[in-house]
Protein backbone atom coordinates (compact mmCIF):
# COMPACT_ATOMS: atom_id res chain seq x y z
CA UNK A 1 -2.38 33.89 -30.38
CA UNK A 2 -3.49 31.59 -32.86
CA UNK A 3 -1.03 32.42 -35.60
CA UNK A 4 1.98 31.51 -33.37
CA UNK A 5 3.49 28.17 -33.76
CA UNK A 6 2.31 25.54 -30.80
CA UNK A 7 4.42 22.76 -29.99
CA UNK A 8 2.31 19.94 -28.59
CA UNK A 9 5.49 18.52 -26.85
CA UNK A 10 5.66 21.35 -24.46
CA UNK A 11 2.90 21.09 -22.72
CA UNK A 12 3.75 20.69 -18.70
CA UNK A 13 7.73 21.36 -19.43
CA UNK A 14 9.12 23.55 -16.55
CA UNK A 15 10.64 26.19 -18.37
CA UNK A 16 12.98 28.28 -16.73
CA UNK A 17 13.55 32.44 -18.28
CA UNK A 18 16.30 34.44 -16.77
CA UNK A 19 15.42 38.06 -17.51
CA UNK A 20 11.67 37.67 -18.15
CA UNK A 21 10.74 41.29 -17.19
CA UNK A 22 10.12 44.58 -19.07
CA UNK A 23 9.54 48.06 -19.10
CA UNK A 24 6.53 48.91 -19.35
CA UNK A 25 5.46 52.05 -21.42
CA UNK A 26 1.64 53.63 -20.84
CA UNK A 27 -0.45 52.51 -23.93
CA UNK A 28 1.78 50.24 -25.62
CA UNK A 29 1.38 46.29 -26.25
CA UNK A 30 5.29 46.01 -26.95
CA UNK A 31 6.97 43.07 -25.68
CA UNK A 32 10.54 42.53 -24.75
CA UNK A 33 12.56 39.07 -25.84
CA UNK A 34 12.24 37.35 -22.34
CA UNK A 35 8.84 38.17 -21.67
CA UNK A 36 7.99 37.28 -25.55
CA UNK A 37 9.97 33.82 -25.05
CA UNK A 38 8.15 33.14 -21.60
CA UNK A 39 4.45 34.45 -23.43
CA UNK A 40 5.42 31.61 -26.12
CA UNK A 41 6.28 28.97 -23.80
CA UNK A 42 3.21 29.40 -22.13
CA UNK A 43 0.91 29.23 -24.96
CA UNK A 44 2.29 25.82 -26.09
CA UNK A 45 1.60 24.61 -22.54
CA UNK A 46 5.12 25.27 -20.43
CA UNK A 47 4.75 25.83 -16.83
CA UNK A 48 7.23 28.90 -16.68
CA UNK A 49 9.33 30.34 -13.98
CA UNK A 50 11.03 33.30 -14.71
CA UNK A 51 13.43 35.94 -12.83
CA UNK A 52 14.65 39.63 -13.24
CA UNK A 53 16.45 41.49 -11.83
CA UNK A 54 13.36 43.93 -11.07
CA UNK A 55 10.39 42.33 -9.52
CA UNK A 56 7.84 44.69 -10.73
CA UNK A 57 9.04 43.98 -14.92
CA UNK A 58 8.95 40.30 -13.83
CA UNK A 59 5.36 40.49 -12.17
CA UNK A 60 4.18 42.92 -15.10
CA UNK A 61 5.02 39.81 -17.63
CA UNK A 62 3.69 37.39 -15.26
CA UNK A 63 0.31 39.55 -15.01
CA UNK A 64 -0.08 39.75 -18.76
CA UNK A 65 1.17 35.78 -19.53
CA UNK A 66 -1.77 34.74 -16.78
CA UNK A 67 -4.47 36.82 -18.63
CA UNK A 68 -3.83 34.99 -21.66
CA UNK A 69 -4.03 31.47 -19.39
CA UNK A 70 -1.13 30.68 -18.85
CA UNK A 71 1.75 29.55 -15.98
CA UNK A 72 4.11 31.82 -14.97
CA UNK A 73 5.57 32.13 -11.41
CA UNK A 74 8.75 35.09 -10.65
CA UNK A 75 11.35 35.77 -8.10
CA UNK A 76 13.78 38.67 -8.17
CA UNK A 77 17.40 37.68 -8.61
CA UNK A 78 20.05 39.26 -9.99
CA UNK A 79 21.87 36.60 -12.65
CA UNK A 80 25.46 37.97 -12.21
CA UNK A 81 25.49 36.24 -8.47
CA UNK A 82 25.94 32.99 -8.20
CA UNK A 83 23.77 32.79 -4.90
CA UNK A 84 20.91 34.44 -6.43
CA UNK A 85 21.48 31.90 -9.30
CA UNK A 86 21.17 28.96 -6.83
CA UNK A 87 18.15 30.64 -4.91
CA UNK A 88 16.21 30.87 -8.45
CA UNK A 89 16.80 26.90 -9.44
CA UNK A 90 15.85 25.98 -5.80
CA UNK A 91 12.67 27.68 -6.03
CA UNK A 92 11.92 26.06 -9.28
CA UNK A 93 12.53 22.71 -8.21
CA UNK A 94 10.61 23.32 -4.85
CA UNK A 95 7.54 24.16 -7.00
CA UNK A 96 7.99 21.67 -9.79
CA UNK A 97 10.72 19.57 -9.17
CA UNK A 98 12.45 19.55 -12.47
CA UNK A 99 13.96 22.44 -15.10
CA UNK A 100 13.25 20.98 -18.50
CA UNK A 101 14.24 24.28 -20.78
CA UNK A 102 16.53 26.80 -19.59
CA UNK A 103 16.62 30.42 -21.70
CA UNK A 104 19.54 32.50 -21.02
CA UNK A 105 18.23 36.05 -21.97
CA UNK A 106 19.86 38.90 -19.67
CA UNK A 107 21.96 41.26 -21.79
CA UNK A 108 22.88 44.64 -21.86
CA UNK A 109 24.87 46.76 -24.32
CA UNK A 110 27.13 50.39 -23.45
CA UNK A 111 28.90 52.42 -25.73
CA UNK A 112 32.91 52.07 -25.99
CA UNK A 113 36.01 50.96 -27.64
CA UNK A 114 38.94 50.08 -26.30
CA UNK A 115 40.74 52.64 -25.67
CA UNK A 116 37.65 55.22 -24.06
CA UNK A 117 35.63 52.10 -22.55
CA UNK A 118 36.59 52.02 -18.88
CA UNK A 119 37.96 48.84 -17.29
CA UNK A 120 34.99 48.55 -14.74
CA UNK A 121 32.39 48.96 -17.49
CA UNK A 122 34.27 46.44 -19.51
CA UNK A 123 34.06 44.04 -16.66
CA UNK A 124 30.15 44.93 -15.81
CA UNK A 125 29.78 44.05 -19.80
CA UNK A 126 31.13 40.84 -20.00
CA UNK A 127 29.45 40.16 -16.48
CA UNK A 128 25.96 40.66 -17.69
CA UNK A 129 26.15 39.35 -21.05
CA UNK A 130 28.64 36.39 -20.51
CA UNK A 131 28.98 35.43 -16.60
CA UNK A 132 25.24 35.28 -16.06
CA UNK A 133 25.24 32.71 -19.11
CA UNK A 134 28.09 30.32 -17.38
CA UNK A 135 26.59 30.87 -13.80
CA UNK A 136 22.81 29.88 -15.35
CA UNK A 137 24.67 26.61 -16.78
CA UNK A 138 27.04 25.96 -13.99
CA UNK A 139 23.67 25.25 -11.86
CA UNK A 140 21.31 24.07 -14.80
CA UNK A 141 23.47 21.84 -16.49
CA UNK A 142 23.47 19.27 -13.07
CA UNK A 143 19.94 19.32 -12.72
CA UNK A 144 19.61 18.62 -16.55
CA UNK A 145 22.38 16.06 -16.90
CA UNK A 146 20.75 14.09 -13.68
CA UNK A 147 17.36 14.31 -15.28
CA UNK A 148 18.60 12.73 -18.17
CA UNK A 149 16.81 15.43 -20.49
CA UNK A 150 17.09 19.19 -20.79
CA UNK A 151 17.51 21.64 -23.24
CA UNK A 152 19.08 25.30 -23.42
CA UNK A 153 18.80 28.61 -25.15
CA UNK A 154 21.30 31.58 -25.14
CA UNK A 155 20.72 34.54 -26.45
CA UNK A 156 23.53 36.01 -28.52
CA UNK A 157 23.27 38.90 -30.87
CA UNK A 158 24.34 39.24 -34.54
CA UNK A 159 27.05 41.94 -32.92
CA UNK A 160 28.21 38.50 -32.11
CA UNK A 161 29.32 37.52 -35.67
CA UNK A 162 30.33 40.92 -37.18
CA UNK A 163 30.53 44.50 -36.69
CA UNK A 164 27.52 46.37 -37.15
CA UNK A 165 28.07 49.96 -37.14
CA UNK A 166 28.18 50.22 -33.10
CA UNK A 167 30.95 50.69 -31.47
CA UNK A 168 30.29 48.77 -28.67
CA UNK A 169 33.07 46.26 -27.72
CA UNK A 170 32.38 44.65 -24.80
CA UNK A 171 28.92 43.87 -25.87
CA UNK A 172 30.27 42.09 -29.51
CA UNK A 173 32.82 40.66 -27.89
CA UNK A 174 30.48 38.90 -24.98
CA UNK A 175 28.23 37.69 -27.23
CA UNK A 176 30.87 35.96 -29.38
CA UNK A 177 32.11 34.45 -26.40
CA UNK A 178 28.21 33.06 -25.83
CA UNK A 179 27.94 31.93 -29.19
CA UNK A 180 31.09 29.85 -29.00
CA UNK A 181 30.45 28.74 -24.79
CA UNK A 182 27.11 27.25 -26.94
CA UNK A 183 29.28 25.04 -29.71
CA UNK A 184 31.27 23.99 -27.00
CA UNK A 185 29.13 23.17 -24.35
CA UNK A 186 26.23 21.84 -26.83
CA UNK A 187 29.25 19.14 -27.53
CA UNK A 188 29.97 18.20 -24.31
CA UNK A 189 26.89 17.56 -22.91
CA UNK A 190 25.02 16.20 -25.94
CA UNK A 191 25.69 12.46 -24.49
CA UNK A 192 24.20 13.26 -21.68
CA UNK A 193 20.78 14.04 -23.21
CA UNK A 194 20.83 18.19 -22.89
CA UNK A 195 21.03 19.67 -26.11
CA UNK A 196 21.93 23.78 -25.95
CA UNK A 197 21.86 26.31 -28.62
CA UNK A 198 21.46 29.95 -29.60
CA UNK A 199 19.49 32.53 -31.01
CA UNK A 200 21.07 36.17 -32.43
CA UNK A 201 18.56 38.60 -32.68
CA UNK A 202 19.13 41.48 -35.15
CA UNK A 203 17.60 44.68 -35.00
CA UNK A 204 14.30 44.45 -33.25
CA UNK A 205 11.50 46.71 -32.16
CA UNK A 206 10.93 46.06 -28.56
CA UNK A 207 9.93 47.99 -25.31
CA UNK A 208 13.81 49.18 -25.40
CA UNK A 209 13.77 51.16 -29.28
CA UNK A 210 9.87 52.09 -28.70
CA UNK A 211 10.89 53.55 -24.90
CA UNK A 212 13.45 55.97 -27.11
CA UNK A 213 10.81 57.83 -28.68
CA UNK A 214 8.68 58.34 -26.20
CA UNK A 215 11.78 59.72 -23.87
CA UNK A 216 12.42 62.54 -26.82
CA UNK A 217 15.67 60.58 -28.22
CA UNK A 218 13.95 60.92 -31.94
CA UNK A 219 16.70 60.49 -33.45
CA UNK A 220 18.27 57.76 -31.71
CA UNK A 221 15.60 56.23 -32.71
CA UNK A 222 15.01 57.12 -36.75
CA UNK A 223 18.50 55.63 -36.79
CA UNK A 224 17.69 52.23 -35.70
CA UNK A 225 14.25 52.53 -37.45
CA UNK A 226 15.75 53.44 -41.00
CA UNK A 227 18.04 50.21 -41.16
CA UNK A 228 18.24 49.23 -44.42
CA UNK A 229 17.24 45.32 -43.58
CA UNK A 230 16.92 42.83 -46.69
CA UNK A 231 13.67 42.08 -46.02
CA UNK A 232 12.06 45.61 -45.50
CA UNK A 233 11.55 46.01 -41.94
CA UNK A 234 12.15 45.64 -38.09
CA UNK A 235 11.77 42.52 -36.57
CA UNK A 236 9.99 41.74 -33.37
CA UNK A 237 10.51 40.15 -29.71
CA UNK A 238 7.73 38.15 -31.08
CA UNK A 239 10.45 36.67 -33.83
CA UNK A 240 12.69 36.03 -31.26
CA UNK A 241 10.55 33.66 -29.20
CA UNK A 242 9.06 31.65 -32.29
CA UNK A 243 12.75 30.95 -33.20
CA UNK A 244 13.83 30.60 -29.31
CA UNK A 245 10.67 28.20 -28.68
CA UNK A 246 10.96 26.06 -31.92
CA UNK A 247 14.84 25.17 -30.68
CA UNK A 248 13.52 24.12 -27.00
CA UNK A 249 10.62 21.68 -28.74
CA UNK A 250 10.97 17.83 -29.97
CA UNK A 251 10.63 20.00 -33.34
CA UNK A 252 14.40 21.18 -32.81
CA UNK A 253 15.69 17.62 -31.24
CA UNK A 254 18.66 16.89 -33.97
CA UNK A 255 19.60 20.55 -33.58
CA UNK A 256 22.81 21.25 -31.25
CA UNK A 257 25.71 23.44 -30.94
CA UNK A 258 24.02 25.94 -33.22
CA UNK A 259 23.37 29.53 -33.56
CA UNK A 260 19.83 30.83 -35.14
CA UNK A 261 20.43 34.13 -36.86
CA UNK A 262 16.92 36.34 -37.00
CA UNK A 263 17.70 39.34 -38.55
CA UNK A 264 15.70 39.28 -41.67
CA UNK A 265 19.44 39.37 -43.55
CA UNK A 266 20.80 42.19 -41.90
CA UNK A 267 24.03 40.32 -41.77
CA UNK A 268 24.08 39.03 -45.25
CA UNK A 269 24.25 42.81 -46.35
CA UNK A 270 27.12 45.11 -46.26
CA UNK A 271 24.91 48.02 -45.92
CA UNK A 272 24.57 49.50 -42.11
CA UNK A 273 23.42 53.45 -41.65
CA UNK A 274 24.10 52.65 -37.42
């Protein structure tokens, strides 16, 4: 752990991680963006509560964040209901009795265009990867804005700012929409002491890519793995949450309203073999 940034200012935060769990695959030491962010978190001191929609991916993340010494508490809750939303901040601030950092990672991408993309997975697209961000803030945001202090972190995606050789609609189109819901909201609620931004991954090697290979989709997975990406390879979940954890520290505190691209300049390029 000791080449990962620390941020001194974290210690004893109460971070809250929607969607900290992951698969997990026999023999691998892959880690998936929430559990990375919430692994990250934890080494710089945060006392982190996370949810997931599975409680055996949230306990596996737990499990491994505790053997490394850290905090991590989880409750299963599914981040498309607002009830469940309100049952995961209640437990937090029963336990601590604050949320200092809130990380918005559940997403979720399917295949379609307009035209063959059915209307209910259209709506179970924009649900996962949009509604769960507004519900997490509709509750947050209170509890922040009362506090005085708070800061938030959305995950977007770089299928956010451009097309990328997927056709996947809903998805782009959703995280757009949380890139933007971050501008806006970062404005509104930067006088009351809660600063929010976000992070767009690019293409990353996680539990996800690494599960395609070992399921026999080879070449579902060359595809992603041949990328032609600027600066040679594949980033990690482990790129995510230095970038994610650097905008929730004192390091990040003139930063608002802004969206942290980590793709190692896939975006910059006009080349895509997806």
């Amino acid at each position: 752990m000791s080449s990962f940034a620390k941020y001194p200012d974290l210690k004893d935060k109460i971070a809250l991680v929607m969607g900290i769990g992951q698969a997990q695959i026999p023999g691998s030491d892959t880690w998936g963006n929430g559990a990375a962010i919430a692994r990250l978190l934890a080494y710089s001191g945060a006392k982190v509560f996370g949810c997931d929609l599975s409680l055996a991916a949230a306990e596996y993340t737990a499990s491994r964040i505790r053997s490394e010494g850290g905090i991590c508490n989880v409750i299963q809750a599914d981040v498309t209901s607002a009830n469940d939303v309100q049952k995961v901040a209640d437990a937090v601030l029963a336990k601590h009795g604050r949320i200092d950092i809130l990380v918005n990672n559940v997403g979720a991408t399917a295949t379609g265009d307009p035209a063959s993309m059915s209307e209910e997975m259209w709506d179970r697209q924009v649900k996962v990867n949009l509604k769960s961000v507004y519900l997490a803030c509709h509750v947050i945001l209170p509890i922040m804005e009362n506090q005085g202090s708070g800061v938030v972190v959305n995950n977007a995606s770089i299928a956010g700012l451009r097309y990328i050789g997927k056709p996947q609609v809903a998805y782009s189109t959703a995280k757009a929409a949380v890139i933007h819901f971050t501008r806006v909201t970062a404005v509104m609620y930067a006088p009351k002491g809660v600063r929010m931004n976000s992070v767009a991954p690019g293409l990353m090697y996680t539990p996800l890519v690494e599960s395609l290979k070992a399921n026999g989709q080879e070449e579902a997975y060359h595809k992603i793995m041949e990328q032609p990406v600027p600066i040679g390879r594949m980033g990690d979940a482990i790129d995510v949450a230095n970038a994610t954890v650097f905008l929730a520290s004192d390091a990040a505190k003139y930063i608002t309203g802004q969206n942290l691209v980590v793709d190692g300049g896939f975006t910059s390029s006009s080349v895509s073999k997806l």
